[in-house]
Protein backbone atom coordinates (compact mmCIF):
# COMPACT_ATOMS: atom_id res chain seq x y z
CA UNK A 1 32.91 93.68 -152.36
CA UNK A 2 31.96 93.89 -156.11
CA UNK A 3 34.30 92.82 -158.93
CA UNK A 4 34.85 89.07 -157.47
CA UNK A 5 32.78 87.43 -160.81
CA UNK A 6 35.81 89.06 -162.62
CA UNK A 7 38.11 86.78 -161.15
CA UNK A 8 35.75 84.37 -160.75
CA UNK A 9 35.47 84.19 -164.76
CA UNK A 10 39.15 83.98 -165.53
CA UNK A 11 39.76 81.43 -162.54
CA UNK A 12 36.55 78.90 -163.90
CA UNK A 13 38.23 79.15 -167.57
CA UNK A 14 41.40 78.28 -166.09
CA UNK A 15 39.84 75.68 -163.78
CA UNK A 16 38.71 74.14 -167.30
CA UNK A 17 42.16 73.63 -168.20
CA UNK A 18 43.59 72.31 -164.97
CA UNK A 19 40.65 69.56 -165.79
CA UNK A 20 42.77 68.55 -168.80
CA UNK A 21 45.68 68.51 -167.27
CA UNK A 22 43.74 66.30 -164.17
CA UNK A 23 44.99 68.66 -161.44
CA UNK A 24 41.56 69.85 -160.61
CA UNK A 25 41.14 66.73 -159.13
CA UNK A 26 43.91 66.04 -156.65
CA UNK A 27 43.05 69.65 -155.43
CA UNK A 28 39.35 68.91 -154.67
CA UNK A 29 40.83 65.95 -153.42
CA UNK A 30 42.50 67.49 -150.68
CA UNK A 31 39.42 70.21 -149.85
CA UNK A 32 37.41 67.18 -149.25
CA UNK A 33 39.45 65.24 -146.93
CA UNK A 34 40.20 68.21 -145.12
CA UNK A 35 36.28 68.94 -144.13
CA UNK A 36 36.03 65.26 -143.54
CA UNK A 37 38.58 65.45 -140.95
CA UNK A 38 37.54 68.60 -139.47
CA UNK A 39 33.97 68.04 -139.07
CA UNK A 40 33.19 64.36 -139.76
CA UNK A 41 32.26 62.38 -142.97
CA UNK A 42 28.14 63.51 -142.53
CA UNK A 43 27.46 65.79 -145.41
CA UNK A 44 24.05 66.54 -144.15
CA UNK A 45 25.62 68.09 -141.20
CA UNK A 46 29.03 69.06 -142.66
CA UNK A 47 28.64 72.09 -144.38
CA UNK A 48 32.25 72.59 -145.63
CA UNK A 49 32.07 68.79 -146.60
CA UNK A 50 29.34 69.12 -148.59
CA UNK A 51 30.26 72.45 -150.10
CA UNK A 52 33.34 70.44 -151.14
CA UNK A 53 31.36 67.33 -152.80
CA UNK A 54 29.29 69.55 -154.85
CA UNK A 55 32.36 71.45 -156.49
CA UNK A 56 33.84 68.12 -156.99
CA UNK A 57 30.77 66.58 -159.05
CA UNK A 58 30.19 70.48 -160.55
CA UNK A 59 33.79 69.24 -162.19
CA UNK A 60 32.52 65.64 -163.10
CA UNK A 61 34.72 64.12 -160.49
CA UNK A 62 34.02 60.40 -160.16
CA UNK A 63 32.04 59.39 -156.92
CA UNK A 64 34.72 56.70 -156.03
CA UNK A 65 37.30 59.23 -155.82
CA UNK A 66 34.88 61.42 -153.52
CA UNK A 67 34.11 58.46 -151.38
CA UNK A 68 38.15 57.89 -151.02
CA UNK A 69 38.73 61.05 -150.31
CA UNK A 70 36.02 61.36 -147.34
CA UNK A 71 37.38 58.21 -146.12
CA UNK A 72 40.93 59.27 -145.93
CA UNK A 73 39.71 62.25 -143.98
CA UNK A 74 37.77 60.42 -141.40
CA UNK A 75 40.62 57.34 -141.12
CA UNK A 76 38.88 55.10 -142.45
CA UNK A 77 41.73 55.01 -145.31
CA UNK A 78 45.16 56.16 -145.28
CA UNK A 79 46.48 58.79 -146.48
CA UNK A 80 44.65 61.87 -144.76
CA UNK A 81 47.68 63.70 -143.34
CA UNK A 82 47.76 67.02 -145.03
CA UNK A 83 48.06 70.26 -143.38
CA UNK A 84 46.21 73.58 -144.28
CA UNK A 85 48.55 77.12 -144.42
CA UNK A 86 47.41 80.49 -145.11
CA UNK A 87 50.59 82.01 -146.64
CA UNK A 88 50.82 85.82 -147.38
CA UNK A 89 52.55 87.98 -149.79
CA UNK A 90 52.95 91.19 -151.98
CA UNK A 91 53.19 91.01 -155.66
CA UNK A 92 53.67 93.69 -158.25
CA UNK A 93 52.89 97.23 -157.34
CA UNK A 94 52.30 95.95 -153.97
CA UNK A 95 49.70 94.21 -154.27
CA UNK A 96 48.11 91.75 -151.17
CA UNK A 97 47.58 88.17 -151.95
CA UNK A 98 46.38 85.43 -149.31
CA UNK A 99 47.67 81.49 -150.73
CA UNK A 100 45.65 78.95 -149.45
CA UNK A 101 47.86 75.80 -149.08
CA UNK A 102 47.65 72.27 -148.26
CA UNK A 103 50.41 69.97 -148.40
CA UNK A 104 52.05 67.14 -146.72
CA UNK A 105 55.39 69.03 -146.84
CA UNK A 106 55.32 71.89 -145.30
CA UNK A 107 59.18 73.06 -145.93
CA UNK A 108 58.54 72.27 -149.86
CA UNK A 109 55.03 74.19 -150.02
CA UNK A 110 56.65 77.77 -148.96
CA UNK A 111 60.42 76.79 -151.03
CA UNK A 112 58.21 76.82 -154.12
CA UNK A 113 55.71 80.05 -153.35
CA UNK A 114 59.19 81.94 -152.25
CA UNK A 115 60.90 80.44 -155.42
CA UNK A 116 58.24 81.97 -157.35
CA UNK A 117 57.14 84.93 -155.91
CA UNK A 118 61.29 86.11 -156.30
CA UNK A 119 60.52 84.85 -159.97
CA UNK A 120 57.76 87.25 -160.81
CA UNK A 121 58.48 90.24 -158.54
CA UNK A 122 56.75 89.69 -155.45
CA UNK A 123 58.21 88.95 -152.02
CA UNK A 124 56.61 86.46 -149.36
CA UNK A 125 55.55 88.28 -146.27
CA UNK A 126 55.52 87.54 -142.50
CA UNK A 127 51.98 86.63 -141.04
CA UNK A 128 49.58 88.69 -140.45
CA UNK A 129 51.03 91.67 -142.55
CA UNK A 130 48.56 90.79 -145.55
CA UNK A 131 45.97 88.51 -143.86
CA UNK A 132 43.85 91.97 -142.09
CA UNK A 133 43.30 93.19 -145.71
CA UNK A 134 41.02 90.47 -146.30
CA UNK A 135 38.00 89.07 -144.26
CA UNK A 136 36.66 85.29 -144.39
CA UNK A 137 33.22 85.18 -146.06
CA UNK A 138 30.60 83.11 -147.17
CA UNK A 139 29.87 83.66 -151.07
CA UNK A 140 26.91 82.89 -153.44
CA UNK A 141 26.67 83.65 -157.05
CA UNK A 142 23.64 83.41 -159.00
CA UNK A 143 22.86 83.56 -163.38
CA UNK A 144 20.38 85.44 -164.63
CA UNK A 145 17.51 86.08 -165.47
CA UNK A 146 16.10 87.02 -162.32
CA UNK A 147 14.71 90.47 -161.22
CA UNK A 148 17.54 92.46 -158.49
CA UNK A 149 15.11 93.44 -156.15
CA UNK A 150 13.55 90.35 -155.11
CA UNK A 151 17.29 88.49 -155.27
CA UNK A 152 18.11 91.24 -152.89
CA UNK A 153 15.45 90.57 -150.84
CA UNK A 154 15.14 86.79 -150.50
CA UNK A 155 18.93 87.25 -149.58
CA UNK A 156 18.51 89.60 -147.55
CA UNK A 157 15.50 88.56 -145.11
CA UNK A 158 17.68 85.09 -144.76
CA UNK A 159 20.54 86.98 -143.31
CA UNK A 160 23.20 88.42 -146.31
CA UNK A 161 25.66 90.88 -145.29
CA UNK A 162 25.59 92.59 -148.94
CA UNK A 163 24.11 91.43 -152.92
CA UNK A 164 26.21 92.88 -155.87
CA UNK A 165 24.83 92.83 -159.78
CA UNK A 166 27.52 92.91 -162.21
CA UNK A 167 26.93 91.54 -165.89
CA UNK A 168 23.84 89.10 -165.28
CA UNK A 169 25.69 87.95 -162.32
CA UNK A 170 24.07 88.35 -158.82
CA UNK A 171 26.81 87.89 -155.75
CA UNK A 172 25.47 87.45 -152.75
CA UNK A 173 27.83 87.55 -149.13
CA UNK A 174 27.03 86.35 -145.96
CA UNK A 175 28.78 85.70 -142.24
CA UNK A 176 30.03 82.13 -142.84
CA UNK A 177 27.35 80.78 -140.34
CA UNK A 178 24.86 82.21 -142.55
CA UNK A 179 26.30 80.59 -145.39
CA UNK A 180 23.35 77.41 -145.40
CA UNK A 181 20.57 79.93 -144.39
CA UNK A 182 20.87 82.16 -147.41
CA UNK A 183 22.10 79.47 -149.40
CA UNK A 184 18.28 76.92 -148.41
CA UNK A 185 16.25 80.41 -149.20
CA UNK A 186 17.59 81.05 -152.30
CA UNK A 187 16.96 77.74 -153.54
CA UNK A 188 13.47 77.70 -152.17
CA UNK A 189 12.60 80.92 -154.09
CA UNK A 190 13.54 78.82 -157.03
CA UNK A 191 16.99 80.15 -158.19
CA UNK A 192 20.03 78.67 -159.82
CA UNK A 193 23.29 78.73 -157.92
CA UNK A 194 26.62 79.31 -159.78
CA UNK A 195 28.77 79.05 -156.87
CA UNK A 196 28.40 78.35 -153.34
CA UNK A 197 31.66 78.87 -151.14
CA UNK A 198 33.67 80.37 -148.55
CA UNK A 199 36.22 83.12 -149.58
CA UNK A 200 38.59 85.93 -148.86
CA UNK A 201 37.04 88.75 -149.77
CA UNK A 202 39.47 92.06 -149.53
CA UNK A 203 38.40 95.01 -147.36
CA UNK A 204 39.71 97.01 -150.10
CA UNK A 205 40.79 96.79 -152.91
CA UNK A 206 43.52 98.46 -155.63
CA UNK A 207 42.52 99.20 -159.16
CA UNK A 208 45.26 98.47 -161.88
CA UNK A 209 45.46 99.22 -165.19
CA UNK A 210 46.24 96.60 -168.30
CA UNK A 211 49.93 96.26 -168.23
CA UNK A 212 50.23 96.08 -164.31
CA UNK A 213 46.85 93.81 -163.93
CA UNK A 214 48.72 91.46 -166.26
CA UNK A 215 52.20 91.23 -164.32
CA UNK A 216 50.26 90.98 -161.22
CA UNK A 217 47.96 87.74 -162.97
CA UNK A 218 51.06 85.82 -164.43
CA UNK A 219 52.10 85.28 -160.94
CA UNK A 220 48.80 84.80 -159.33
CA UNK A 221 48.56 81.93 -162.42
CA UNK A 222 52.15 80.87 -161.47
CA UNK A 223 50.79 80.43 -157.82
CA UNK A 224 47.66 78.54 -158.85
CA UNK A 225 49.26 75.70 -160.60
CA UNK A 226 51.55 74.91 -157.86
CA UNK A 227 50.68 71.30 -156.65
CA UNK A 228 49.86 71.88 -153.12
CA UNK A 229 48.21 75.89 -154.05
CA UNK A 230 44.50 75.49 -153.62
CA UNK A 231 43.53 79.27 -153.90
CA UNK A 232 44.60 82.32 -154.42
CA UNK A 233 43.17 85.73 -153.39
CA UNK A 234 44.45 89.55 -153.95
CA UNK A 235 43.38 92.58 -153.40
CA UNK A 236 43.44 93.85 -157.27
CA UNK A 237 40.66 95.35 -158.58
CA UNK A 238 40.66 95.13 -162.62
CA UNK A 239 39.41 97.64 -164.87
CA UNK A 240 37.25 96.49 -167.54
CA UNK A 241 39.70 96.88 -171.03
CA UNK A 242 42.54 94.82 -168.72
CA UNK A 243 39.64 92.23 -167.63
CA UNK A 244 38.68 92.06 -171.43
CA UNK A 245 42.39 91.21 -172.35
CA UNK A 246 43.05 88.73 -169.35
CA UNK A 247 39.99 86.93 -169.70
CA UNK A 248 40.76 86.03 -173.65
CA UNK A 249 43.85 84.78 -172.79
């Protein structure tokens, strides 16, 4: 399960510019109304909710917004009726990638990720041909310094599945109920939390070279900045020299 703080570099440099451009926003806009409609506007016992608030103010987004957005998703306010998709598809060289969509059109959503996916040789794909590739996790990532062994095992006596090092980066996975557990011990041993979330993590994964990593990342970027797009996961694994070149970019 290693090699997701690759991706997770390139997609928090591009998440800077989306800030610019204000679509960060809109798009934890729409995670937050979703949890707030799916389990209630409580953050202390809505995990997903307050997952969500806490990448929206990681991003400096205002607290009114927040508060309109939880609103919307518990009726309070219009506007709530959005829809969450799981599309699938191949890309270059055949590689599996799971779009996480949420829209209030439906019929435009998919014309767009078919539109582009033709664009940037890929094809869309029925369900369930790409989705068993991939497996729904809960995911923690930690900065350094810190020493491996007690990360590992702090993580580990609260329930984690599996803890990865990779450049100063500790990533820690765990069954999505055990998400809060490891999460609450983690914090009590005193460490710093990057990222908390929930993810698609691929069962396997393909390793690409430079000039195929970077056909297969223009349309995973293409993907991304569609409006209703919220995430986008593959099952490339990058080698370092094309990871060097794609995250300068």
């Amino acid at each position: 399960m290693s090699g997701h703080s690759k991706w997770s570099t390139i997609k928090h440099k591009k998440a800077a510019t989306d800030a610019k451009r204000g679509k960060i926003f809109t798009r934890h806009a729409k995670e937050i109304t979703l949890a707030a409609r799916e389990g209630g506007g409580d953050l202390t016992v809505n995990v997903r909710l307050r997952l969500a608030v806490e990448k929206a103010k990681a991003v400096n987004m205002p607290k009114d917004n927040i508060d309109r957005s939880i609103k919307r998703g518990t009726g309070e306010l219009e506007g709530g009726a959005l829809e969450e998709v799981i599309y699938e598809g191949y890309g270059p060289h055949g590689i599996g990638i799971l779009i996480e969509v949420v829209t209030d059109n439906r019929n435009r959503a998919i014309a767009e990720l078919r539109h582009t996916f033709n664009k940037l040789g890929g094809n869309m794909a029925e369900a369930g041909a790409v989705a068993w590739q991939f497996a729904r996790r809960g995911y923690i990532s930690l900065d350094g310094p810190f020493d491996e062994d007690e990360v590992f095992l702090v993580a580990a006596d609260a329930g984690a599945d599996d803890v990865t090092f990779e450049d100063g980066l500790a990533e820690v996975y765990t069954e999505i109920e055990m998400l809060q557990e490891v999460r609450d011990s983690l914090e009590e041993a005193g460490y710093g939390l990057k990222e908390v979330n929930v993810i698609f993590v691929p069962n396997g994964t393909v390793e690409l070279g430079k000039s195929e990593a970077v056909q297969v990342m223009k349309l995973v970027e293409t993907l991304e900045d569609l409006d209703d797009v919220q995430n986008v996961y593959t099952t490339i694994e990058i080698t370092d020299e094309a990871f060097a070149e794609l995250a300068a970019v």
